[in-house]
C-alpha atoms as a PDB file:
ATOM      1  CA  UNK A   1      11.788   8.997   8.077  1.00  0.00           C
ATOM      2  CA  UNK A   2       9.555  11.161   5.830  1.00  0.00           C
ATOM      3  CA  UNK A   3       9.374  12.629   2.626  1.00  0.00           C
ATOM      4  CA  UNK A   4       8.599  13.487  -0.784  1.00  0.00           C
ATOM      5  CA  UNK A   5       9.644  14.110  -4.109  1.00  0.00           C
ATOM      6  CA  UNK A   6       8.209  15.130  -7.350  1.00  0.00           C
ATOM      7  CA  UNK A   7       6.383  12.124  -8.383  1.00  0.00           C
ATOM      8  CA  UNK A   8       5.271  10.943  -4.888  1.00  0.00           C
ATOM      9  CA  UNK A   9       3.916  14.497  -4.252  1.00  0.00           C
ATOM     10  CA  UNK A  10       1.761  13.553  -7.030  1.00  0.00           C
ATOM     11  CA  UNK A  11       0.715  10.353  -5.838  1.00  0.00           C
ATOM     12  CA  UNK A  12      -0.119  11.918  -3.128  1.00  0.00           C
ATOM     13  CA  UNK A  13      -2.417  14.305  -4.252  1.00  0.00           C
ATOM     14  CA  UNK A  14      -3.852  12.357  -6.384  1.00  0.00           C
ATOM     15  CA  UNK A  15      -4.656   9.790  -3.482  1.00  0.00           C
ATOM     16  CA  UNK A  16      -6.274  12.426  -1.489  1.00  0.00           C
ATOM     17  CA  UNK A  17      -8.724  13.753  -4.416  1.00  0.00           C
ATOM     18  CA  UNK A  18      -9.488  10.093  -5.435  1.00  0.00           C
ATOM     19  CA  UNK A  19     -10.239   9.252  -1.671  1.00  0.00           C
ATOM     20  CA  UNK A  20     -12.699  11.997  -1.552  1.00  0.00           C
ATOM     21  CA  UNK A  21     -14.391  11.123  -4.259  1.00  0.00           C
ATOM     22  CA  UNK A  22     -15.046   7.527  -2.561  1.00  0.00           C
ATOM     23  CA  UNK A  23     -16.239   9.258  -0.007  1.00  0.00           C
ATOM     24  CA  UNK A  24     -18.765  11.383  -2.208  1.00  0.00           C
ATOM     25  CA  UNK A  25     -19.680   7.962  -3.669  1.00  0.00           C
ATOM     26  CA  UNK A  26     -20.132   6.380  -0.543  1.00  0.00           C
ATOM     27  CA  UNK A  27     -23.636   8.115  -0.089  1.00  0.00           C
ATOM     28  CA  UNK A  28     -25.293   4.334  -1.187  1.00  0.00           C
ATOM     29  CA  UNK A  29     -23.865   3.246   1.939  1.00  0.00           C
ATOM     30  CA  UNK A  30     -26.326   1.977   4.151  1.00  0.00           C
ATOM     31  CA  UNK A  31     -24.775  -0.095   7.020  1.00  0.00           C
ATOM     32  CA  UNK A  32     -22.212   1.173   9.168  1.00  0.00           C
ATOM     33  CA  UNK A  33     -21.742   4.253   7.478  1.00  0.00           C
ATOM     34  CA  UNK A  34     -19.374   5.734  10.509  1.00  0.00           C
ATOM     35  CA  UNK A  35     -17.554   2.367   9.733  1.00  0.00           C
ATOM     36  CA  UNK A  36     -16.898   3.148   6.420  1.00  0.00           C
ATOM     37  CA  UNK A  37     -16.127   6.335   6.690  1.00  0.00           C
ATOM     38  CA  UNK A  38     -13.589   5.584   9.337  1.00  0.00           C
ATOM     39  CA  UNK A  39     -11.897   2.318   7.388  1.00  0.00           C
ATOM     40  CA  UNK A  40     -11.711   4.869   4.318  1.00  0.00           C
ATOM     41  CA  UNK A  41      -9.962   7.276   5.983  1.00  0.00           C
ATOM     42  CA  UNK A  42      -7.721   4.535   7.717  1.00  0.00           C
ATOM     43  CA  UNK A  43      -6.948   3.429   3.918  1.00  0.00           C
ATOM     44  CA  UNK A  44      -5.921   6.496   2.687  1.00  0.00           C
ATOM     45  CA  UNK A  45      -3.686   7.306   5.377  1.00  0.00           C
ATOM     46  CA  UNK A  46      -1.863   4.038   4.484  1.00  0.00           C
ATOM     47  CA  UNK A  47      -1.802   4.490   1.309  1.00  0.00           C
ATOM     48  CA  UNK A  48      -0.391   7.975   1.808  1.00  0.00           C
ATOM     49  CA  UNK A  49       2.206   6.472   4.207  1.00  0.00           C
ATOM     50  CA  UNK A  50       3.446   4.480   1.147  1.00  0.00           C
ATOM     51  CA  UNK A  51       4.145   7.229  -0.947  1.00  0.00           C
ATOM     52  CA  UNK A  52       5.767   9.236   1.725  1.00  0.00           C
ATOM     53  CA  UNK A  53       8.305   6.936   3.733  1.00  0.00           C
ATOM     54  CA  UNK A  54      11.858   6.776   2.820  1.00  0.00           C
ATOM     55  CA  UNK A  55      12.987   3.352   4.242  1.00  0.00           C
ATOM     56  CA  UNK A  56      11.687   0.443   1.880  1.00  0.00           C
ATOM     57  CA  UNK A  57      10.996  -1.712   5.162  1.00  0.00           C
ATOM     58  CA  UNK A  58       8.444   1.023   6.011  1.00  0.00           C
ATOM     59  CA  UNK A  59       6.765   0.979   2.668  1.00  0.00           C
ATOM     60  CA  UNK A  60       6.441  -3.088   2.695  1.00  0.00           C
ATOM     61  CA  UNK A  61       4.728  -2.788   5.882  1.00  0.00           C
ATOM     62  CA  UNK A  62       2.712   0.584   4.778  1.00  0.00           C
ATOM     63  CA  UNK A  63       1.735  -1.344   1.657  1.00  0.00           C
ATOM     64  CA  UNK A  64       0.796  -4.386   3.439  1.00  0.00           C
ATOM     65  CA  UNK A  65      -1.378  -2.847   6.096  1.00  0.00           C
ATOM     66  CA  UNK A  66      -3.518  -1.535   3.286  1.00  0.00           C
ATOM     67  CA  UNK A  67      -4.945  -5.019   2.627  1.00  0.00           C
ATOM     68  CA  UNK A  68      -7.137  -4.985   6.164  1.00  0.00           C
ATOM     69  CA  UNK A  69      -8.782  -1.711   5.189  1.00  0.00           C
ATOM     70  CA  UNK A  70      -9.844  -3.047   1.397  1.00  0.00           C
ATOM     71  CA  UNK A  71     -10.930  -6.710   3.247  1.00  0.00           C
ATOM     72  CA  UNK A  72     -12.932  -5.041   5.472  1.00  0.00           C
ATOM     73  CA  UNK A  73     -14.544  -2.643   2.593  1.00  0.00           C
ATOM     74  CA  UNK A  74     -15.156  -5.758   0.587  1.00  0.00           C
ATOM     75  CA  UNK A  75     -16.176  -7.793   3.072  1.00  0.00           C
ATOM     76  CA  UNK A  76     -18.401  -5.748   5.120  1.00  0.00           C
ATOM     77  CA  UNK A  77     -20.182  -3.633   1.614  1.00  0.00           C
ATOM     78  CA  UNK A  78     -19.325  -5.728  -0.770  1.00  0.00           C
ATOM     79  CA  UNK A  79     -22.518  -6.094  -3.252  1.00  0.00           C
ATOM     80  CA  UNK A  80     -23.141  -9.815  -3.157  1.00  0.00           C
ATOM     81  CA  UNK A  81     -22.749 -13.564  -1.854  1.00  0.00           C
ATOM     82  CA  UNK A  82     -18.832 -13.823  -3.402  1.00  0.00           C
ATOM     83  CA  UNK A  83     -17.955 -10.778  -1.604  1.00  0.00           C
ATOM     84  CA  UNK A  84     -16.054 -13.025   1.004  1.00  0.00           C
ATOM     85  CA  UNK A  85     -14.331 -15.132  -1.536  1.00  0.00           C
ATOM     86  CA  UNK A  86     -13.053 -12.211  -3.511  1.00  0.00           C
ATOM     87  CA  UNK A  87     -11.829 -10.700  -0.529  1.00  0.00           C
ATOM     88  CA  UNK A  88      -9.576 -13.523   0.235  1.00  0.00           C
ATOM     89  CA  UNK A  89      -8.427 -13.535  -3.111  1.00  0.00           C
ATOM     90  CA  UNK A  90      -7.557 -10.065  -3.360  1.00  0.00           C
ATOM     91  CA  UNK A  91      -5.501 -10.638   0.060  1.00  0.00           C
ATOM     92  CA  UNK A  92      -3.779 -13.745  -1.023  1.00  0.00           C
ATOM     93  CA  UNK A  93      -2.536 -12.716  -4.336  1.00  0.00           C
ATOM     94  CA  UNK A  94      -1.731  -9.511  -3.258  1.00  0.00           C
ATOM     95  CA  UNK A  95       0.370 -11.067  -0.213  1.00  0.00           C
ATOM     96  CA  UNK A  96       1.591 -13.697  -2.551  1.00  0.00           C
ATOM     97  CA  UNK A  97       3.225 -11.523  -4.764  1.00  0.00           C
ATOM     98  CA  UNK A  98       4.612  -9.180  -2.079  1.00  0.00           C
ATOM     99  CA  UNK A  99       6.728 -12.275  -0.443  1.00  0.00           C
ATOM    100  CA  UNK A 100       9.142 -11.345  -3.826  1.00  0.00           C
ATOM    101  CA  UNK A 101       9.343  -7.767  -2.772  1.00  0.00           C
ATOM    102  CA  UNK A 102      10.037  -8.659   0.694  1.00  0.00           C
ATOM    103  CA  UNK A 103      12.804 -11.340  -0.668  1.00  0.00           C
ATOM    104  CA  UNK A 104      14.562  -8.251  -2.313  1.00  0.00           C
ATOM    105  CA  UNK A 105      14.363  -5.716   0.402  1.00  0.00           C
ATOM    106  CA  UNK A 106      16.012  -8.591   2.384  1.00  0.00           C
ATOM    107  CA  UNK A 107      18.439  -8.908  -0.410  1.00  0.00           C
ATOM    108  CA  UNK A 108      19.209  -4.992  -0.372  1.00  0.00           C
ATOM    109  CA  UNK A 109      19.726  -5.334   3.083  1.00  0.00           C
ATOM    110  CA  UNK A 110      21.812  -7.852   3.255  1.00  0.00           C
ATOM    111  CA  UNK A 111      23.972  -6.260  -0.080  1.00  0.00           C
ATOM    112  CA  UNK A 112      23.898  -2.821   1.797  1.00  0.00           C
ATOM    113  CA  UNK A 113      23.287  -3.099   5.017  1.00  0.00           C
ATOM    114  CA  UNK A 114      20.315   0.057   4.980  1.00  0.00           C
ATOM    115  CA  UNK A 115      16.658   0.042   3.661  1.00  0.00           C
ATOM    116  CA  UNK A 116      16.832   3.610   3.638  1.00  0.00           C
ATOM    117  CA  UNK A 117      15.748   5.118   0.771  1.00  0.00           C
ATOM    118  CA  UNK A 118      18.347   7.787   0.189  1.00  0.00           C
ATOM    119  CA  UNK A 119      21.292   5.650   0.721  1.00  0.00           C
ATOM    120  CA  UNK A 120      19.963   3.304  -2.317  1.00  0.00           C
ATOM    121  CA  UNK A 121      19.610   6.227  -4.270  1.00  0.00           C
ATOM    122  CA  UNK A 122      23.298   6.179  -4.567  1.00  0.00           C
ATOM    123  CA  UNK A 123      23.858   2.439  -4.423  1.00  0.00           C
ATOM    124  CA  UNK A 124      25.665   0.506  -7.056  1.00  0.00           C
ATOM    125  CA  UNK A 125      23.899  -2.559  -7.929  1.00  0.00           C
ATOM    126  CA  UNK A 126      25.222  -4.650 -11.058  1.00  0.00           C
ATOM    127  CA  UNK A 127      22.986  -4.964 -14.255  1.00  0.00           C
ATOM    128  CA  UNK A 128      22.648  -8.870 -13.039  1.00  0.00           C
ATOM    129  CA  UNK A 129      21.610  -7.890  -9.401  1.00  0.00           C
ATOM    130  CA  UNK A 130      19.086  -5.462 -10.928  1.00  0.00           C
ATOM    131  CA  UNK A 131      17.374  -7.972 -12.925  1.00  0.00           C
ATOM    132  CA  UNK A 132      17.081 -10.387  -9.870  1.00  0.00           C
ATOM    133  CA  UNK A 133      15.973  -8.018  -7.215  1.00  0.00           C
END
């Protein structure tokens, strides 16, 4: 399930101008360039599939998925030797921190029994459940 509102409508705008300007930057690209072009469009449509879904379980995995397209771009153009190393970093801690958002869709779930987005809307969670999920 799709949709927007007034701030993801935004965010998705805003997505699509920034991604074009990484592509107008990307002219230094000298390797691969139909790779890159192709892994940056990939990455936006993630990331605009993150602003856009209405069931939380969609937008862990849409959020997620954008790590492989940001590896790649760092590992494949990155500027130096460490390019591989900060990769992996940037994947670990960013899947390292997710496992708490995961933890409290599974909580919602479990609480509600829906991930969808509208339903939560007009869920009742206690000030104490609030500060724990």
């Amino acid at each position: 399930m799709l949709g927007v509102d007034g701030i993801s409508i935004l965010l998705v705008l805003l997505t699509t101008v920034i991604m074009a300007l990484c592509m107008l930057g990307g002219w230094s690209v000298q390797t691969n360039i139909k790779y890159f072009y192709l892994i940056l469009l990939t990455l936006e449509l993630l990331i605009i599939l993150v602003f856009i879904v209405l069931d939380i379980v969609l937008f862990y995995f849409f959020f997620e998925a954008t790590l492989i397209p940001m590896y790649l771009i760092i590992l494949m153009w990155g500027p130096n030797e460490r390019k591989i190393k900060a990769g992996f970093y940037l994947f670990i801690y960013t899947f390292v921190g997710s496992i708490f958002l995961l933890i409290s869709i599974f909580l919602i779930y479990l609480e509600l029994g829906t991930t969808n987005y509208l339903v939560l809307l007009n869920a009742d969670f206690s000030f104490n459940k609030q500060v724990i999920l």
